[in-house]
Structures are given as C-alpha cells and as structure tokens.
C-alpha atoms as a PDB file:
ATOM      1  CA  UNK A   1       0.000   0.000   0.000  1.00  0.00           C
ATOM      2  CA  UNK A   2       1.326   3.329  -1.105  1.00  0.00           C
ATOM      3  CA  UNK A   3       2.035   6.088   1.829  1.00  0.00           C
ATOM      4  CA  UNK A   4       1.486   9.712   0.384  1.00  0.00           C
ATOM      5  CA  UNK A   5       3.376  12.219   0.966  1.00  0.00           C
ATOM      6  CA  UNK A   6       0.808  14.485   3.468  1.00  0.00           C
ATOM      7  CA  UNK A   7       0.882  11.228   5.577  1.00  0.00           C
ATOM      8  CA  UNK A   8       4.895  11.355   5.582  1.00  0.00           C
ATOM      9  CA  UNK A   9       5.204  14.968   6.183  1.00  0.00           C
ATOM     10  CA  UNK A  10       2.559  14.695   8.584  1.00  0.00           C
ATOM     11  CA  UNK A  11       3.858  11.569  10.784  1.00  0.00           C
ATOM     12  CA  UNK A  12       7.645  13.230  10.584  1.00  0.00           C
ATOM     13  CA  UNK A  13       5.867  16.499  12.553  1.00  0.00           C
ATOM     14  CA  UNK A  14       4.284  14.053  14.921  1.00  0.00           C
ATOM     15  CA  UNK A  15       7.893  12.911  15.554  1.00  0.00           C
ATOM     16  CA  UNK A  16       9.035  16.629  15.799  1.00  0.00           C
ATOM     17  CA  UNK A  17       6.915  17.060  18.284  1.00  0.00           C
ATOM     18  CA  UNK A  18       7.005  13.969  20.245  1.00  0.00           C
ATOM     19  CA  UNK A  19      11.012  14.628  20.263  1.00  0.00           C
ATOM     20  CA  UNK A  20      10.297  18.310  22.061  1.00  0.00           C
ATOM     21  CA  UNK A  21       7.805  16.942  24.386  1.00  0.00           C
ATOM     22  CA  UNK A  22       9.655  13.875  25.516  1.00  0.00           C
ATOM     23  CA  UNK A  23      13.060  15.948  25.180  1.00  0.00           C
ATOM     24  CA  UNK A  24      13.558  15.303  29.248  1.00  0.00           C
ATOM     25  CA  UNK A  25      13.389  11.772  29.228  1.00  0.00           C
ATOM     26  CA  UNK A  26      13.826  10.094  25.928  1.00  0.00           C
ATOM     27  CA  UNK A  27      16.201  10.366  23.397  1.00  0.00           C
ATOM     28  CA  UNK A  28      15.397  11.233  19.727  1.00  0.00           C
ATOM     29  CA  UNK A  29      16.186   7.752  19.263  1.00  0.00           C
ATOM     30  CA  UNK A  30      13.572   6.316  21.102  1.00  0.00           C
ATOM     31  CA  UNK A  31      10.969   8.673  20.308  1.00  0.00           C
ATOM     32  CA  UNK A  32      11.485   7.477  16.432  1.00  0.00           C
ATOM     33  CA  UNK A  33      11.419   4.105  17.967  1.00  0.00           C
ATOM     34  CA  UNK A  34       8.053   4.248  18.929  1.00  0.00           C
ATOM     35  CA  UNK A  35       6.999   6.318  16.137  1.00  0.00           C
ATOM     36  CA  UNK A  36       7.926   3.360  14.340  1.00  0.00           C
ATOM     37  CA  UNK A  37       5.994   0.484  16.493  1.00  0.00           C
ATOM     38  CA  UNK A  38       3.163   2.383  16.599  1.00  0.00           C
ATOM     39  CA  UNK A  39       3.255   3.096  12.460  1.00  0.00           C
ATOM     40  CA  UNK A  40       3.462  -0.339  12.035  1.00  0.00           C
ATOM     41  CA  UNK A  41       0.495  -2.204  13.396  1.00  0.00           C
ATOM     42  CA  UNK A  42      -1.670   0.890  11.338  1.00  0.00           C
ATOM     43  CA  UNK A  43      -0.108  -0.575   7.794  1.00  0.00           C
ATOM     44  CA  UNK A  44      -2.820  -2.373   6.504  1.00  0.00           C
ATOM     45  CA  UNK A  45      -5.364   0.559   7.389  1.00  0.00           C
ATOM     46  CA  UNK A  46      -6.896   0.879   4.100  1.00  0.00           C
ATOM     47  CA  UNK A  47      -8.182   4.877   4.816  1.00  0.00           C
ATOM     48  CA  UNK A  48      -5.111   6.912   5.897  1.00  0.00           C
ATOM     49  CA  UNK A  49      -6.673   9.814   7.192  1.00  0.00           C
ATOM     50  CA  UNK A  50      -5.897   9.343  10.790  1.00  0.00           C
ATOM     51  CA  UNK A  51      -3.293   7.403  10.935  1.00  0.00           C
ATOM     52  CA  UNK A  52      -0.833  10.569  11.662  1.00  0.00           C
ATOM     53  CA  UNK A  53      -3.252  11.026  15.032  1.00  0.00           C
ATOM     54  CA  UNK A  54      -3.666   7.354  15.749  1.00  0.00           C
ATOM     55  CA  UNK A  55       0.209   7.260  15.519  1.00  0.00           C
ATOM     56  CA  UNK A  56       0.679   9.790  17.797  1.00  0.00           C
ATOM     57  CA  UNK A  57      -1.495   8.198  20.817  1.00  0.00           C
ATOM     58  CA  UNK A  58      -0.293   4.791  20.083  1.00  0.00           C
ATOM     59  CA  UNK A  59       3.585   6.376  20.490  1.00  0.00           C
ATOM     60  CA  UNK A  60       2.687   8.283  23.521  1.00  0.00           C
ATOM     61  CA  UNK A  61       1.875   5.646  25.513  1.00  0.00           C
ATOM     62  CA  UNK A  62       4.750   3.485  24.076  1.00  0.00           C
ATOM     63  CA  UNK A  63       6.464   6.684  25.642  1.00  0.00           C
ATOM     64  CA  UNK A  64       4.761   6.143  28.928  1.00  0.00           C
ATOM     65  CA  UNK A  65       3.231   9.748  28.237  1.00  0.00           C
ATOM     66  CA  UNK A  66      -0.088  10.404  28.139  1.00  0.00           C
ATOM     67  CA  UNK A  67      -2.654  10.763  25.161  1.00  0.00           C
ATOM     68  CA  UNK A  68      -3.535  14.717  24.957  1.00  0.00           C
END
C-alpha cells in the first residue's frame, strides 16, 4: 500500500513534536522508535486519514506519556 506524501510529512511532525515533548526523558532515538511500532500495526489501514493522530497516541503511551 502506497504512503502519500501528506501522511509522511505529517507523521515526521508528529515525531518533531514527540522529540520536544519527551526531550527530558527520551532520546530522539527512542521517540522514532516508537513512532515506528506504533506506524506499524496501522499498515494495513486501508483509509489513511488518521493514521498521523492514531500514531501519535499509540507512540505516547509506548512513551509512557499520556494521550492529549
């Protein structure tokens, strides 16, 4: 399934972000980390719309973060 490239711009600004607010106690490393896990178990979502969002939550609490 192809990606597009508002999803990809979109999902590395959810990392952006993720890095700032997770700055004190992960490293950019692990914040990509579970950008990644959580990416991956939304690959077969047919409709991409919210995958950036659902990403974001998913990685958060990978983080041990909340969801807001």
């Amino acid at each position: 399934m192809s990606i597009d490239l508002d999803e990809e711009a979109a999902l590395r600004h959810v990392t952006d972000q993720l890095k700032i607010s997770y700055g004190d106690r992960c490293t950019p490393a692990e914040v990509e980390a579970a950008v990644d896990e959580a990416r991956a178990s939304f690959t077969v979502l047919p409709i991409r719309t919210y995958v950036p969002v659902l990403v974001e939550r998913r990685a958060r609490r990978i983080l041990g973060g909340d969801t807001d």
